[in-house]
C-alpha atoms as a PDB file:
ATOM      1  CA  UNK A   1    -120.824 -29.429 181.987  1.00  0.00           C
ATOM      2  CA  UNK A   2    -121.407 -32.756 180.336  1.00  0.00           C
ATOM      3  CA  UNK A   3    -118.581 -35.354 179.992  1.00  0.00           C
ATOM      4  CA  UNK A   4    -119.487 -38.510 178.492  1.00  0.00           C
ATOM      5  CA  UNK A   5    -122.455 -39.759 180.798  1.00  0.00           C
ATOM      6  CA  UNK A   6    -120.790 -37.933 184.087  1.00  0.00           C
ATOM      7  CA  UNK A   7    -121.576 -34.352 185.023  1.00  0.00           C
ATOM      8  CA  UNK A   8    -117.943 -32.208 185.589  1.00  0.00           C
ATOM      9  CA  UNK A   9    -118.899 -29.203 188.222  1.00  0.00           C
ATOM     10  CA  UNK A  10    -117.164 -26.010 187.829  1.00  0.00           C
ATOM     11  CA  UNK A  11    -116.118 -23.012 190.544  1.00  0.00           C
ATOM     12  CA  UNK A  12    -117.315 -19.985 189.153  1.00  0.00           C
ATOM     13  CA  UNK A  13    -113.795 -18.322 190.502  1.00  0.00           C
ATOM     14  CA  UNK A  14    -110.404 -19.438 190.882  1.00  0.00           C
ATOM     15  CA  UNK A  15    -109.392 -20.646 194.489  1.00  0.00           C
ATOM     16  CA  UNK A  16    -106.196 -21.063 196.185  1.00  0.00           C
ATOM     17  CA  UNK A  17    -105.073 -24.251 197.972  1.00  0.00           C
ATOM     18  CA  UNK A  18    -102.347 -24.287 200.509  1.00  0.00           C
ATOM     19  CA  UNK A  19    -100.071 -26.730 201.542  1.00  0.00           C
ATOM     20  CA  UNK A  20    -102.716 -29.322 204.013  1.00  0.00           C
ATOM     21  CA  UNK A  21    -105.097 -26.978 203.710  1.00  0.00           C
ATOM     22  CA  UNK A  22    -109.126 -27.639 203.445  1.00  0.00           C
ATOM     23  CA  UNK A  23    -111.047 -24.932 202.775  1.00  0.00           C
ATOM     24  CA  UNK A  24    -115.016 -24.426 201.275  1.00  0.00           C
ATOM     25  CA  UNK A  25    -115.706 -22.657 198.584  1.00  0.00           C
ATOM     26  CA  UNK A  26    -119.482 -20.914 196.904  1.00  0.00           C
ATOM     27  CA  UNK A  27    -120.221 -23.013 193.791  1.00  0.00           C
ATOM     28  CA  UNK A  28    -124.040 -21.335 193.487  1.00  0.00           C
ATOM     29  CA  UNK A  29    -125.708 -18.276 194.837  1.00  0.00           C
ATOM     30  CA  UNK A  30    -129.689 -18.101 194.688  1.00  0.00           C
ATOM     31  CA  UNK A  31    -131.590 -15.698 196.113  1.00  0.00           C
ATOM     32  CA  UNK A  32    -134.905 -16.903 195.431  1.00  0.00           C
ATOM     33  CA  UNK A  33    -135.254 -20.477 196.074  1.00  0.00           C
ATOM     34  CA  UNK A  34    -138.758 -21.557 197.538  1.00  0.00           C
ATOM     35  CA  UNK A  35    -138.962 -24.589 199.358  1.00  0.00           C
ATOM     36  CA  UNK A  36    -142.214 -26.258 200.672  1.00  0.00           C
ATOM     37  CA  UNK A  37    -142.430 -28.023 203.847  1.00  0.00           C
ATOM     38  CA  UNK A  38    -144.017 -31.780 204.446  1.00  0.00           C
ATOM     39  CA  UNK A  39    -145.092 -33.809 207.304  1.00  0.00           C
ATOM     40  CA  UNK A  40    -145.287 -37.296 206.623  1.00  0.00           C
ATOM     41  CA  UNK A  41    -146.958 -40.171 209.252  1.00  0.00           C
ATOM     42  CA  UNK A  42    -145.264 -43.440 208.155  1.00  0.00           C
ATOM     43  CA  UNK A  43    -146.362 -45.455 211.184  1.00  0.00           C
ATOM     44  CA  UNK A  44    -146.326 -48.775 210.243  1.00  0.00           C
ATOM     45  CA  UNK A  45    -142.704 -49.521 210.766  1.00  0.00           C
ATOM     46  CA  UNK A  46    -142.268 -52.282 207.964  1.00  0.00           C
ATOM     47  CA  UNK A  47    -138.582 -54.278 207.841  1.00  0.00           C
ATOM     48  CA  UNK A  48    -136.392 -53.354 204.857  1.00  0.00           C
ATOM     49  CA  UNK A  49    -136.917 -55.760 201.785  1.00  0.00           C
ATOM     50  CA  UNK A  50    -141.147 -56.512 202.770  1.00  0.00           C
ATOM     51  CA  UNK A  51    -141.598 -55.781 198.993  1.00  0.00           C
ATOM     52  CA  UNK A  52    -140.071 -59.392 198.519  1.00  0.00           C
ATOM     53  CA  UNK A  53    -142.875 -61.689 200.051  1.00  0.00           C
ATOM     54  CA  UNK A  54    -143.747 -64.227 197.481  1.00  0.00           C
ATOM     55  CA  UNK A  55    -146.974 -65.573 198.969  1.00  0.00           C
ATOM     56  CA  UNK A  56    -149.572 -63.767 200.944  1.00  0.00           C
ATOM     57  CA  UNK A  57    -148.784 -62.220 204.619  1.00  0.00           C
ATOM     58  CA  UNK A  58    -151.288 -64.319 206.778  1.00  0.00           C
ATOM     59  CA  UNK A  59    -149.672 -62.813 210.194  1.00  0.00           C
ATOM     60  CA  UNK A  60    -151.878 -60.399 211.963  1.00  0.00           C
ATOM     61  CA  UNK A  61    -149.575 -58.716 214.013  1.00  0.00           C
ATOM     62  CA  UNK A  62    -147.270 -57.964 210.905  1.00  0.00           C
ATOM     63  CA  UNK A  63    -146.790 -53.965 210.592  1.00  0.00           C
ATOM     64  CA  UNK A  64    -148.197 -53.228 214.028  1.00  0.00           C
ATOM     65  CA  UNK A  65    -144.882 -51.970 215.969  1.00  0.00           C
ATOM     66  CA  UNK A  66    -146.319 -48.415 214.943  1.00  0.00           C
ATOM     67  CA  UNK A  67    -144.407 -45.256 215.235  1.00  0.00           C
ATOM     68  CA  UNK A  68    -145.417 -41.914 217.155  1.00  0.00           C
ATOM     69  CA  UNK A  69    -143.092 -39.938 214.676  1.00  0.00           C
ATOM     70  CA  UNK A  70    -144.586 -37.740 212.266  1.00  0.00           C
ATOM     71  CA  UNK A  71    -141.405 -36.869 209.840  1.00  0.00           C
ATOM     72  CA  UNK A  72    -140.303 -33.103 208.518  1.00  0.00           C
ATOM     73  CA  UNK A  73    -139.360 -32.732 204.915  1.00  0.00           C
ATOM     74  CA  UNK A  74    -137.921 -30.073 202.129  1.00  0.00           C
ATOM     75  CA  UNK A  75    -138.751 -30.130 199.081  1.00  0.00           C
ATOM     76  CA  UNK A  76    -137.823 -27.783 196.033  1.00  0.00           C
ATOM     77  CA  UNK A  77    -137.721 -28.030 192.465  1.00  0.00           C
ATOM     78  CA  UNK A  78    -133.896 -27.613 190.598  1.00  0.00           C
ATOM     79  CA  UNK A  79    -135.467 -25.216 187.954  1.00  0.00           C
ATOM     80  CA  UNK A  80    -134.578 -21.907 186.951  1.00  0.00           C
ATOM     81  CA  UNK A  81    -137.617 -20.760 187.826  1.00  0.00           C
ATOM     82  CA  UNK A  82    -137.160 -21.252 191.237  1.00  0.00           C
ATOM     83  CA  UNK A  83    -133.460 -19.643 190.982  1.00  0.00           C
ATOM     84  CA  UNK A  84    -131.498 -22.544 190.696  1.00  0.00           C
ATOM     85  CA  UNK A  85    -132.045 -25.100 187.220  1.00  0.00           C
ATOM     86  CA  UNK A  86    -128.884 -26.284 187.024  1.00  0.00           C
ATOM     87  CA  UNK A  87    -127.172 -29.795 188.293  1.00  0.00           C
ATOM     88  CA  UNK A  88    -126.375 -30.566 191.488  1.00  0.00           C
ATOM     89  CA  UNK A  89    -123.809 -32.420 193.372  1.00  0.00           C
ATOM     90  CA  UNK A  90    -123.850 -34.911 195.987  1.00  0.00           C
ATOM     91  CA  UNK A  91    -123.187 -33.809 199.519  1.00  0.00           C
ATOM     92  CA  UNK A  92    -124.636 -32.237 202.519  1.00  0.00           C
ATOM     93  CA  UNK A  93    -127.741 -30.052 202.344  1.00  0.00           C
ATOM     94  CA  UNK A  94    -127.887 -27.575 205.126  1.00  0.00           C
ATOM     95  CA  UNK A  95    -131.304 -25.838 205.972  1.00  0.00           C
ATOM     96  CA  UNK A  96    -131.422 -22.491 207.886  1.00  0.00           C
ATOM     97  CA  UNK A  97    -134.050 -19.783 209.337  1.00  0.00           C
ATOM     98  CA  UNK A  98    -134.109 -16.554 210.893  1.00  0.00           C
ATOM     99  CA  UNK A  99    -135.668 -16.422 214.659  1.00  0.00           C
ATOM    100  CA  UNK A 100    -137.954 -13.545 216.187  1.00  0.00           C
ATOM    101  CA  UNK A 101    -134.732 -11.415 216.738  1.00  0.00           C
ATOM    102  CA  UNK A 102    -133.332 -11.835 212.816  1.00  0.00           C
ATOM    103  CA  UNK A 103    -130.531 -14.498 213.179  1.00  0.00           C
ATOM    104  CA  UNK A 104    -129.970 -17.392 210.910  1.00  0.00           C
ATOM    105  CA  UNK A 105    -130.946 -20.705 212.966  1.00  0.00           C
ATOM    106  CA  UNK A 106    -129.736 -23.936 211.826  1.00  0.00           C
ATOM    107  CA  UNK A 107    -133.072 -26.304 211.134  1.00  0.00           C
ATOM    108  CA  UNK A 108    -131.868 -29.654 210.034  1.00  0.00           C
ATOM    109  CA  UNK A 109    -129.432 -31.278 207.524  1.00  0.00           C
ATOM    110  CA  UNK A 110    -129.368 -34.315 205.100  1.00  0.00           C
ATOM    111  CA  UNK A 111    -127.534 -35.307 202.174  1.00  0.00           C
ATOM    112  CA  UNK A 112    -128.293 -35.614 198.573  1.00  0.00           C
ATOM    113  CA  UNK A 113    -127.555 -37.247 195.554  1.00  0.00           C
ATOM    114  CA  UNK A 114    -126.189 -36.013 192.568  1.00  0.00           C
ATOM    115  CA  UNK A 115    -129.547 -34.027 191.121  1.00  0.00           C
ATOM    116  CA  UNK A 116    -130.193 -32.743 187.310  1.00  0.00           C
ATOM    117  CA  UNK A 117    -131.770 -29.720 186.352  1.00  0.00           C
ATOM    118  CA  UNK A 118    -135.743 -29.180 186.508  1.00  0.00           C
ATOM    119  CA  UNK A 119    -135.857 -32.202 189.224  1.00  0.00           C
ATOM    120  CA  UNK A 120    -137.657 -32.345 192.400  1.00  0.00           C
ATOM    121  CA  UNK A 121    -135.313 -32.564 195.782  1.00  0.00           C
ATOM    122  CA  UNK A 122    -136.862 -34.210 199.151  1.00  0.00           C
ATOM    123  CA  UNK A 123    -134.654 -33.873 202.514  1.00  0.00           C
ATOM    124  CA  UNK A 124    -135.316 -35.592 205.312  1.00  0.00           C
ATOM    125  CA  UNK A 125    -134.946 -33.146 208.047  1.00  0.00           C
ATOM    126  CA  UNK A 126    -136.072 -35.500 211.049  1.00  0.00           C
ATOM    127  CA  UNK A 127    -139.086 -36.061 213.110  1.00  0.00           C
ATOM    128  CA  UNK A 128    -141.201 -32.697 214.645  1.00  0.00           C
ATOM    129  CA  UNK A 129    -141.540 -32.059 217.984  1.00  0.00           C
ATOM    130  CA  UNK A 130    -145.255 -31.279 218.353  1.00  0.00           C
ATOM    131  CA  UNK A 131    -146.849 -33.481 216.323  1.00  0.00           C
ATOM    132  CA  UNK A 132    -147.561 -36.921 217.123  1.00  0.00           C
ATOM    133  CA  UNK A 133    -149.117 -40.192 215.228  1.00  0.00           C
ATOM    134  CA  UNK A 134    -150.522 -43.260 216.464  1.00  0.00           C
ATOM    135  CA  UNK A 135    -151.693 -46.176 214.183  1.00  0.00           C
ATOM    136  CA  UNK A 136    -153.711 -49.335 215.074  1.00  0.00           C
ATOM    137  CA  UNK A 137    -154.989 -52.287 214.044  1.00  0.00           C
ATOM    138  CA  UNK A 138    -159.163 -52.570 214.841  1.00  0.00           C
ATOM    139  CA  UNK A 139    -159.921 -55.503 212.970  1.00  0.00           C
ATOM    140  CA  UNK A 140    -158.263 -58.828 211.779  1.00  0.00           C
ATOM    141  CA  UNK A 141    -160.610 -61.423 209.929  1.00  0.00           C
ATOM    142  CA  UNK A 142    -158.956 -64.381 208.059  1.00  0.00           C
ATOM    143  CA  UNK A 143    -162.086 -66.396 205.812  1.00  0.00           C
ATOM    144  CA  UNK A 144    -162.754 -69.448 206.845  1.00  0.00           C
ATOM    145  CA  UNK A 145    -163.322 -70.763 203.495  1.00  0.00           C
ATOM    146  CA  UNK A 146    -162.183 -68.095 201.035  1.00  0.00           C
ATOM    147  CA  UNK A 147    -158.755 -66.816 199.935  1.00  0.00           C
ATOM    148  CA  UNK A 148    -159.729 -63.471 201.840  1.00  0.00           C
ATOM    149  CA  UNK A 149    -158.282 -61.317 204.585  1.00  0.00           C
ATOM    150  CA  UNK A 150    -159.815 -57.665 205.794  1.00  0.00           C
ATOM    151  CA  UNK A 151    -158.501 -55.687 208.258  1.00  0.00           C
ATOM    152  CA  UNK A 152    -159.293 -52.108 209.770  1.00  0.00           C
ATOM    153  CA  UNK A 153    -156.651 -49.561 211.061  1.00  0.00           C
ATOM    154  CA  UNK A 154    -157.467 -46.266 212.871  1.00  0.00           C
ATOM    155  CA  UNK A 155    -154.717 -43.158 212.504  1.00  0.00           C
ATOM    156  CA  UNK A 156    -154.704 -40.390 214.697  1.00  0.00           C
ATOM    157  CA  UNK A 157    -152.359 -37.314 214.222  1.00  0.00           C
ATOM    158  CA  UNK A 158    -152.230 -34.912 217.431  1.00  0.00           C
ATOM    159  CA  UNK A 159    -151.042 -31.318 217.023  1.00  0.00           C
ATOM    160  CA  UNK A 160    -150.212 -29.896 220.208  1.00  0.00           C
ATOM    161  CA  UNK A 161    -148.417 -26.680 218.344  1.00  0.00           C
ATOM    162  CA  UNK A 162    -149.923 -23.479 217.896  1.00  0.00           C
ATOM    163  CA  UNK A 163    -150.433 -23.693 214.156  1.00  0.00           C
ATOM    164  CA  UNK A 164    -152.606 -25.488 211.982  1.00  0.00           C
ATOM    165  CA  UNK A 165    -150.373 -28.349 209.907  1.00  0.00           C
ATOM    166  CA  UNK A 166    -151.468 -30.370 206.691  1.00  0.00           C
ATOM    167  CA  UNK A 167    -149.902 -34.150 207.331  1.00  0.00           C
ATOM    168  CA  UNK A 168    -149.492 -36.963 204.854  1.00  0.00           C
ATOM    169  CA  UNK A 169    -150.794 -39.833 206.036  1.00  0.00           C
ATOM    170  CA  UNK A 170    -149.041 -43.354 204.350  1.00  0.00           C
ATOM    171  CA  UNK A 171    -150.211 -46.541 204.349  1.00  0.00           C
ATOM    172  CA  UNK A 172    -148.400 -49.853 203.289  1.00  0.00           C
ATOM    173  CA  UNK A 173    -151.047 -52.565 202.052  1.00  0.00           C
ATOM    174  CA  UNK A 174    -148.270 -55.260 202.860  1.00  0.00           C
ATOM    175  CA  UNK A 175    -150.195 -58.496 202.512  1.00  0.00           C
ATOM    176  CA  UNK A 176    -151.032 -59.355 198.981  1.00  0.00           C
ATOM    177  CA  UNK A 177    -150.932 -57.218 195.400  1.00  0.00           C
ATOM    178  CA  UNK A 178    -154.692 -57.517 195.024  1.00  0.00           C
ATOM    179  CA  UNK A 179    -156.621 -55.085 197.179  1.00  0.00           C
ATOM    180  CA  UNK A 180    -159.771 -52.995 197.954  1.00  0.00           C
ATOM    181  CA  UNK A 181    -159.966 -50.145 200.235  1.00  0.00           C
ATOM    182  CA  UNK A 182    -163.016 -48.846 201.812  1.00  0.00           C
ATOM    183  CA  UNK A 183    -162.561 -45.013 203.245  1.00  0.00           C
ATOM    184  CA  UNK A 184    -164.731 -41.894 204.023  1.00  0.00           C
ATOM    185  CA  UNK A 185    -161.384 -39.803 204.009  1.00  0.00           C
ATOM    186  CA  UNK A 186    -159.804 -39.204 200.526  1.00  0.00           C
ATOM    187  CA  UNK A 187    -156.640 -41.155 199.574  1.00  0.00           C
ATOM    188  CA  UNK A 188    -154.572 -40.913 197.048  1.00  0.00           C
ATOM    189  CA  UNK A 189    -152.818 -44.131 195.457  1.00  0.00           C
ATOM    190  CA  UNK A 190    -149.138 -43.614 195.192  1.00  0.00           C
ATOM    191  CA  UNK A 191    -147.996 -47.090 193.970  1.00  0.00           C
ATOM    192  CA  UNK A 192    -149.579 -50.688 193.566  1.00  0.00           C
ATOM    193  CA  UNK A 193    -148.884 -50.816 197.485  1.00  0.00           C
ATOM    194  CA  UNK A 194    -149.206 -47.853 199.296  1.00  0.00           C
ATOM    195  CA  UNK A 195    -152.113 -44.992 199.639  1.00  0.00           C
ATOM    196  CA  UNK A 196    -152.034 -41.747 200.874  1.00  0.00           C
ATOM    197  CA  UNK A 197    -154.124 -39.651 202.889  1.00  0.00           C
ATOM    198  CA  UNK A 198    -154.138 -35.831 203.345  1.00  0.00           C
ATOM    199  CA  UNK A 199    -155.399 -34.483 206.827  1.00  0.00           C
ATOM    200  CA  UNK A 200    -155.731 -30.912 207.987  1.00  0.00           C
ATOM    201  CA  UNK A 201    -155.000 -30.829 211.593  1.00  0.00           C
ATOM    202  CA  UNK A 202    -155.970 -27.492 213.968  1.00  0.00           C
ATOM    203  CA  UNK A 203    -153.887 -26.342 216.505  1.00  0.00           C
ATOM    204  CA  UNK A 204    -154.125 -28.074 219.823  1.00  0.00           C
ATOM    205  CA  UNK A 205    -156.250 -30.688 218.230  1.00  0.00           C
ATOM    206  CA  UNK A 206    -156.062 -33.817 216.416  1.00  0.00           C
ATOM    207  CA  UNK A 207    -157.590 -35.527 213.524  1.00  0.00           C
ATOM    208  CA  UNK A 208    -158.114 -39.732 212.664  1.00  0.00           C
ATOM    209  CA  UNK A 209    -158.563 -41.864 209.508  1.00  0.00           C
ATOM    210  CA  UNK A 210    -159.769 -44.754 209.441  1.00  0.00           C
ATOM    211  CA  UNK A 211    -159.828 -47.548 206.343  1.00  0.00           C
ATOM    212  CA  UNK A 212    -160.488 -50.773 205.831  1.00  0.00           C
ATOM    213  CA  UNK A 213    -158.350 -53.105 203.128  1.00  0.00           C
ATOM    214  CA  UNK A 214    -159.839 -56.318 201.557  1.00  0.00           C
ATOM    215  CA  UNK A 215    -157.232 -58.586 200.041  1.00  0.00           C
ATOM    216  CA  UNK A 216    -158.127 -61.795 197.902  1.00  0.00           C
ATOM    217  CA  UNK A 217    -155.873 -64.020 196.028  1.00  0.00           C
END
């Protein structure tokens, strides 16, 4: 319930505490939660806080220690239609499936904030096993006499599973605010810095992007 601008949780049941004793307790029950599964490629490895650059990135080997990890999340939406729709604490988020023979299997854990009603959760899960990203830089080309840069990039995702994935590919444009990107693939822009593209990959294949980003100043 609401106190003031703080959320109080309540157990449904009365518990009993012994002397030292630490014990868990079921504070909801949902039967019918569904959750939605996301691959994300984040390869350009970018140091916390390269938001803050006041001037234009001129390096071209900035953003180029790429990643092969392609990243798992979970995703669900706090709403009563999906069973749940009411607020959430913070804590530890626990993710489980049953194998070929029936049992419950842990799959990955994370923690979350505290989360209101009709809000979207994402868990970080880690990185999968059978997928695999590589990211790099084809082109560099400074202007000799105009406030330009343009540089090319080439993304590969490899799927060596035995299902067909759908993998989010993001891309950081890291050197200046002002930008033009040139793609065959469809992207979507998430924020005045970073694009996404959405690849279908087939089993024991692998699919590329590739772009190319103008900046001027």
């Amino acid at each position: 319930e609401k106190f003031d601008e703080f959320q109080v949780y309540r157990l449904p049941l009365p518990t009993t505490l012994h002397d030292r004793e630490t014990k868990q307790v079921e504070f909801i029950r949902s039967g019918g939660v569904a959750t939605k599964r996301l691959y994300v490629y984040d390869g350009s490895q970018l140091p916390f806080g390269w938001r803050g650059h006041g001037s234009v990135n001129q390096n071209p080997g900035y953003g180029g220690n790429a990643s092969p990890d392609v990243a798992i999340y979970r995703e669900f939406e706090n709403s009563t239609v999906n069973g749940l729709g009411q607020p959430l604490p913070a804590g530890r988020l626990r993710f489980y499936r049953a194998d070929k023979d029936g049992q419950l299997e842990f799959t990955g854990e994370n923690r979350i904030d505290h989360t209101p009603k009709n809000e979207t959760v994402r868990v970080y899960l880690g990185n999968a096993f059978d997928l695999v990203g590589e990211r790099k830089q084809t082109s560099f080309l400074k202007h000799p006499s105009r406030d330009l840069i343009r540089e090319s990039f080439e993304i590969e995702i490899r799927n060596r599973g035995e299902k067909a994935v759908s993998v989010s590919i993001l891309e950081h444009l890291y050197r200046w605010a002002n930008w033009k990107v040139d793609a065959a693939h469809p992207y979507e822009q998430k924020d005045a810095r970073t694009i996404e593209f959405p690849v279908a990959v087939a089993p024991d294949s692998s699919a590329t992007v590739e772009y190319t980003v103008e900046y001027t100043w």
